[in-house]
N, C-alpha and C. Protein backbone atom coordinates (compact mmCIF):
# COMPACT_ATOMS: atom_id res chain seq x y z
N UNK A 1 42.05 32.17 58.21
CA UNK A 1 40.93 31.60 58.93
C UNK A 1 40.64 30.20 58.40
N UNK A 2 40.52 29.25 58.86
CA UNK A 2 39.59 27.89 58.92
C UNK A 2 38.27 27.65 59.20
N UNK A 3 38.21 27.86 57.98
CA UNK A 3 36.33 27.93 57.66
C UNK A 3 35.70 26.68 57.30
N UNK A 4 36.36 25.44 57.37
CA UNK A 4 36.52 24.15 56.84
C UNK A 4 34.92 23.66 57.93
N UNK A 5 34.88 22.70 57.17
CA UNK A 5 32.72 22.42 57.74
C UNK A 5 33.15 21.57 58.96
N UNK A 6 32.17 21.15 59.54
CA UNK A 6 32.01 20.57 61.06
C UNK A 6 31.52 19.60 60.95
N UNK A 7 31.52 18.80 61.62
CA UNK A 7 30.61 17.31 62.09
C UNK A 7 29.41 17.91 62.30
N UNK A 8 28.69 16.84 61.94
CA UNK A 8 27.24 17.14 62.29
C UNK A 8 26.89 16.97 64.25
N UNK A 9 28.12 16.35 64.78
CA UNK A 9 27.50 16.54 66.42
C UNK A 9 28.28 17.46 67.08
N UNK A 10 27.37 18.09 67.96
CA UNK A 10 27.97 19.34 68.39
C UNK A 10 28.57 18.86 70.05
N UNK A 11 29.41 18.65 71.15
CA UNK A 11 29.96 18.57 72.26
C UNK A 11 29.55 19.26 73.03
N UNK A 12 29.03 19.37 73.75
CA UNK A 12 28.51 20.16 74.42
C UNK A 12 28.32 19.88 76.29
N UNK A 13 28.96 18.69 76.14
CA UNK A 13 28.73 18.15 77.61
C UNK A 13 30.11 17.97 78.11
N UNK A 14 31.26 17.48 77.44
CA UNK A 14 32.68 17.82 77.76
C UNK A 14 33.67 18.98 77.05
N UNK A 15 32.95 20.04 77.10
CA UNK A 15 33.78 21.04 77.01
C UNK A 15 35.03 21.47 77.51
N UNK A 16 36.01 21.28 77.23
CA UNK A 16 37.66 21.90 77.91
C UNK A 16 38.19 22.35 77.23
N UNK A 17 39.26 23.26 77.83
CA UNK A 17 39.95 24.22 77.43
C UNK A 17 41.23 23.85 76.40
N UNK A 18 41.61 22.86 76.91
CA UNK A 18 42.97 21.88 75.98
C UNK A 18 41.91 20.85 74.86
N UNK A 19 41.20 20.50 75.15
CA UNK A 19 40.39 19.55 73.58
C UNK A 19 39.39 20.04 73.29
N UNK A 20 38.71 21.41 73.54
CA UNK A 20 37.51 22.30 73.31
C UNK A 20 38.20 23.39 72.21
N UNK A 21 38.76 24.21 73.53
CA UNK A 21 38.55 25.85 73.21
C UNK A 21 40.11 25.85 72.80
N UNK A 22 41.38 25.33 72.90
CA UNK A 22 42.52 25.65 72.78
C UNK A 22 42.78 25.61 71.17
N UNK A 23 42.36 23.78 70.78
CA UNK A 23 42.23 24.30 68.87
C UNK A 23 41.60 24.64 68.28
N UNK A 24 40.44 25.57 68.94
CA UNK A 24 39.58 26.19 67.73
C UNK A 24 40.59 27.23 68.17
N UNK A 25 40.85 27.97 69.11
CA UNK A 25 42.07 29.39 69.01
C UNK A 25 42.67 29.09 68.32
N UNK A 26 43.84 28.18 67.84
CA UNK A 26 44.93 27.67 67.50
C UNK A 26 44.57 28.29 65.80
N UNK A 27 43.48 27.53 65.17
CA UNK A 27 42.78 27.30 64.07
C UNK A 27 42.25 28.94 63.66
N UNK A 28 41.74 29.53 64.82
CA UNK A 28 40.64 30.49 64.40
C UNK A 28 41.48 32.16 64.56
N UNK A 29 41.88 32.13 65.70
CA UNK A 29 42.55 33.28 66.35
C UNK A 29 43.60 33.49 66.50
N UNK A 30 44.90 32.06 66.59
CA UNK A 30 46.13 32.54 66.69
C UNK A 30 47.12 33.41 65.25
N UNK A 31 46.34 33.06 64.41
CA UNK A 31 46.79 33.86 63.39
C UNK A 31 47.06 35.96 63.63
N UNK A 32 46.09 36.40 64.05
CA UNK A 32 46.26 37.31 64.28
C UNK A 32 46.69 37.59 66.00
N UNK A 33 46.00 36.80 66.80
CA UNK A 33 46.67 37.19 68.44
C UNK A 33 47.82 36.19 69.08
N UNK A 34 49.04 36.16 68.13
CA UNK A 34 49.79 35.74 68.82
C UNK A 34 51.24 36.36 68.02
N UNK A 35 52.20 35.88 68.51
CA UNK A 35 53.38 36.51 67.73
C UNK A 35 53.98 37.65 68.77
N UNK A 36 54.82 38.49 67.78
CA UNK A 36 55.61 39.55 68.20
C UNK A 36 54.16 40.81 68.56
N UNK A 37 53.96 40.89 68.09
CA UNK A 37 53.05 42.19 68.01
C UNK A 37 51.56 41.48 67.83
N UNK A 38 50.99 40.92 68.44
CA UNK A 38 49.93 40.60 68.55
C UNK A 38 48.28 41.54 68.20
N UNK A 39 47.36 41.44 67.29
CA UNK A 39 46.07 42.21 67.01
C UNK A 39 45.61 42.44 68.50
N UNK A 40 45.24 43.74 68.94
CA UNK A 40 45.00 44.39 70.30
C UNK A 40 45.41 44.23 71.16
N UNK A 41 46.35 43.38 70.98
CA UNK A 41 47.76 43.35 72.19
C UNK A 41 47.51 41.93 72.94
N UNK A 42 46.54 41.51 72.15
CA UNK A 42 45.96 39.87 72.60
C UNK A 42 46.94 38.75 72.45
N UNK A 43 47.68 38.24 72.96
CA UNK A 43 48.18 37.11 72.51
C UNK A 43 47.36 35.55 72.99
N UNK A 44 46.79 34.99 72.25
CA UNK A 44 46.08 33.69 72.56
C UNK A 44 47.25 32.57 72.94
N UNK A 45 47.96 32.80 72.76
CA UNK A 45 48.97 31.46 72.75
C UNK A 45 48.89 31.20 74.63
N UNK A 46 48.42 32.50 75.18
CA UNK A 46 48.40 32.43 76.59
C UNK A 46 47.24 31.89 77.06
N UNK A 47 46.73 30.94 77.94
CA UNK A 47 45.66 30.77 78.77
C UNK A 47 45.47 31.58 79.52
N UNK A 48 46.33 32.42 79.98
CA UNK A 48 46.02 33.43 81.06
C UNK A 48 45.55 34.49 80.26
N UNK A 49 45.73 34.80 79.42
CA UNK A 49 45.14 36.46 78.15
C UNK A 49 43.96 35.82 77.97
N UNK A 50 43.79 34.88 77.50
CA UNK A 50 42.43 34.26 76.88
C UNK A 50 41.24 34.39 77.98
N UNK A 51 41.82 33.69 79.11
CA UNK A 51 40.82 33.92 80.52
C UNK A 51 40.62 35.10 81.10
N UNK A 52 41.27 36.34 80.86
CA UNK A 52 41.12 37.18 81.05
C UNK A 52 39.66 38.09 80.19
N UNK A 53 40.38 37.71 78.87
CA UNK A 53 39.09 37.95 77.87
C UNK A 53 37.62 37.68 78.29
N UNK A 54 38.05 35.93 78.59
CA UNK A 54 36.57 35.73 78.56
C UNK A 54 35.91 36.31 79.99
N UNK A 55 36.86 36.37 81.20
CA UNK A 55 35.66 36.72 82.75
C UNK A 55 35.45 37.91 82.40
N UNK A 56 35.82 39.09 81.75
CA UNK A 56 35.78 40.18 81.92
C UNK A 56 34.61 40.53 80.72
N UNK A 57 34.20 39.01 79.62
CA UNK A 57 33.27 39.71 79.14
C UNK A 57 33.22 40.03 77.79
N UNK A 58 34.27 40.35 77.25
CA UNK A 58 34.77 40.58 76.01
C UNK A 58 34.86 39.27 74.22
N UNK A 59 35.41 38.14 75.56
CA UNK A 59 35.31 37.06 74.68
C UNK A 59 33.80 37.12 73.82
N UNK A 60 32.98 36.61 75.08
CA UNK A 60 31.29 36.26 74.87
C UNK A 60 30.84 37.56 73.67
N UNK A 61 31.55 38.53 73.94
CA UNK A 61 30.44 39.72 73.23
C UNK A 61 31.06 39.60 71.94
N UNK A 62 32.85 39.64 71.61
CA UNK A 62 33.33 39.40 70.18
C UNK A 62 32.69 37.86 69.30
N UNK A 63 32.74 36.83 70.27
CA UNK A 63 32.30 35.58 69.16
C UNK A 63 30.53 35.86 68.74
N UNK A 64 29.79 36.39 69.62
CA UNK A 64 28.53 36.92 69.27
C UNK A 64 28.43 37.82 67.94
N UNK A 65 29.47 38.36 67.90
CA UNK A 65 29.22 39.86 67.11
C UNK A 65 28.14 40.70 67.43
N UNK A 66 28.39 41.02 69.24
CA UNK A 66 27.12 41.71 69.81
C UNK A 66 27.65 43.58 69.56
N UNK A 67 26.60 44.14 69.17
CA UNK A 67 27.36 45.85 68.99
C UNK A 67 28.16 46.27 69.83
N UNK A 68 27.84 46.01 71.23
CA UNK A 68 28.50 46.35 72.29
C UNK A 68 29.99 46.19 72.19
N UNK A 69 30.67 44.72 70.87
CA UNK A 69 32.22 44.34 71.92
C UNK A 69 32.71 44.23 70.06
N UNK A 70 33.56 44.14 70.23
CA UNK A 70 34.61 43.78 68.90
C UNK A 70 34.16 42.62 67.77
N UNK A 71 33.68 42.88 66.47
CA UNK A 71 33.32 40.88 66.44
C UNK A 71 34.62 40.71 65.63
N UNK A 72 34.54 39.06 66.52
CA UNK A 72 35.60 38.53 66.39
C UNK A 72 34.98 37.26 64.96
N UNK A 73 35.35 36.47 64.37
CA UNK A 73 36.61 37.31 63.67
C UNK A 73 36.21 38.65 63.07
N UNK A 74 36.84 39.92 62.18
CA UNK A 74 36.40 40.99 61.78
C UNK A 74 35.73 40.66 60.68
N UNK A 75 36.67 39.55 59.66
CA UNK A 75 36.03 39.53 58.30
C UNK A 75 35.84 37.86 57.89
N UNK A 76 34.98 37.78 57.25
CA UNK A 76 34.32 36.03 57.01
C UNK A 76 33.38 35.86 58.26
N UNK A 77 33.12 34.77 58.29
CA UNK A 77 31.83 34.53 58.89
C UNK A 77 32.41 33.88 60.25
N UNK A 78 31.18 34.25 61.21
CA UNK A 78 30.80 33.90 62.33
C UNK A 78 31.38 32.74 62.52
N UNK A 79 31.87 32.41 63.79
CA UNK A 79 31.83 31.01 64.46
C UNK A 79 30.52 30.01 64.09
N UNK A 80 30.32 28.88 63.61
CA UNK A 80 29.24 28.38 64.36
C UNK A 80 28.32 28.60 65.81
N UNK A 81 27.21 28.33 65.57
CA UNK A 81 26.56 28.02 66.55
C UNK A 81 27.01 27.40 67.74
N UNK A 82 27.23 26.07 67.09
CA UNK A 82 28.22 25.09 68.18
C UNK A 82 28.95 25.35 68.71
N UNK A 83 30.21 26.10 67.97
CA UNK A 83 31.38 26.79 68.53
C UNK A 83 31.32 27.78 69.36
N UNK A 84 30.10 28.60 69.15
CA UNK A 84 29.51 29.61 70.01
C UNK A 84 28.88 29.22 71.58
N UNK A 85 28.69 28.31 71.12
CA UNK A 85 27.77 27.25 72.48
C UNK A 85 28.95 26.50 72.95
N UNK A 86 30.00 26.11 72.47
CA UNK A 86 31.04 25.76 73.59
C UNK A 86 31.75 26.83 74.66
N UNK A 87 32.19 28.26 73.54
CA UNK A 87 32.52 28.82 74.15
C UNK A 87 32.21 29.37 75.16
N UNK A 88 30.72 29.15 74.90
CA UNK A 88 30.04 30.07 76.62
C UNK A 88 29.81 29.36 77.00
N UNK A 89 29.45 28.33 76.93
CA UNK A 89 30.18 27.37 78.13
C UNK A 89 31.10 26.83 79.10
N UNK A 90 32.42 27.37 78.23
CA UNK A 90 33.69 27.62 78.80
C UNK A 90 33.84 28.68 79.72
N UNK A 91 33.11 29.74 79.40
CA UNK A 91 33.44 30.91 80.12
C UNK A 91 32.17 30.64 81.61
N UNK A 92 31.57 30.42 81.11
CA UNK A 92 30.27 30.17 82.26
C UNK A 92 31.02 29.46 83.51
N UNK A 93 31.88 28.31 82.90
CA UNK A 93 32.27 27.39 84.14
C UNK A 93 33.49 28.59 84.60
N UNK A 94 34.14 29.50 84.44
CA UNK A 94 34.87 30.37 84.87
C UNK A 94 36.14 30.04 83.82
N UNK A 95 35.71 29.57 82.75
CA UNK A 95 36.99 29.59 81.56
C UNK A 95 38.40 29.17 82.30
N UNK A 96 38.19 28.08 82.80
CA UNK A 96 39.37 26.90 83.76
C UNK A 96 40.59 26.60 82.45
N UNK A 97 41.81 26.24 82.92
CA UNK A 97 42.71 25.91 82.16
C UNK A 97 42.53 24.42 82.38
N UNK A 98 41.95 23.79 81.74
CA UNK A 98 41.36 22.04 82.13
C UNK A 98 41.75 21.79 80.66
């Protein structure tokens, strides 16, 4: 995991999927969901798995760590705030491959 600190400004008005949400996966998640055998059969390396995640719901509830869904990551800490606030943002606009 890349737990490395953040800028103090958070993006929040050009959110996309290729300079947003693709390298925090890259950074955060492809370690375990990608490869031969991928953690829950997730492979991130896909935009299409990833978008699937998020319309259906799953994304939003793992980066939350809401009881209801998986938290993502399992162990170390939470996403940021920020990072949390991009992502549902991403998914809100229908999690576009942009």
């Amino acid at each position: 995991q890349n737990n490395s600190c953040e800028g103090t400004v958070c993006d929040t008005l050009s959110v996309t999927y290729s300079g947003t949400i693709m390298p925090l996966i890259q950074h955060r998640c492809q370690g375990c969901h990608s490869g031969a055998t991928p953690q829950g059969g997730l492979d991130f390396t896909s935009w299409a798995v990833l978008n699937s995640v998020a319309n259906d719901g799953r994304l939003a509830l793992s980066i939350q760590h809401d009881p209801s869904g998986i938290a993502m990551p399992p162990s170390g800490p939470m996403l940021s705030d920020c990072r949390i606030q991009q992502f549902l943002i991403w998914i809100d606009t229908g999690a576009p491959n942009n």
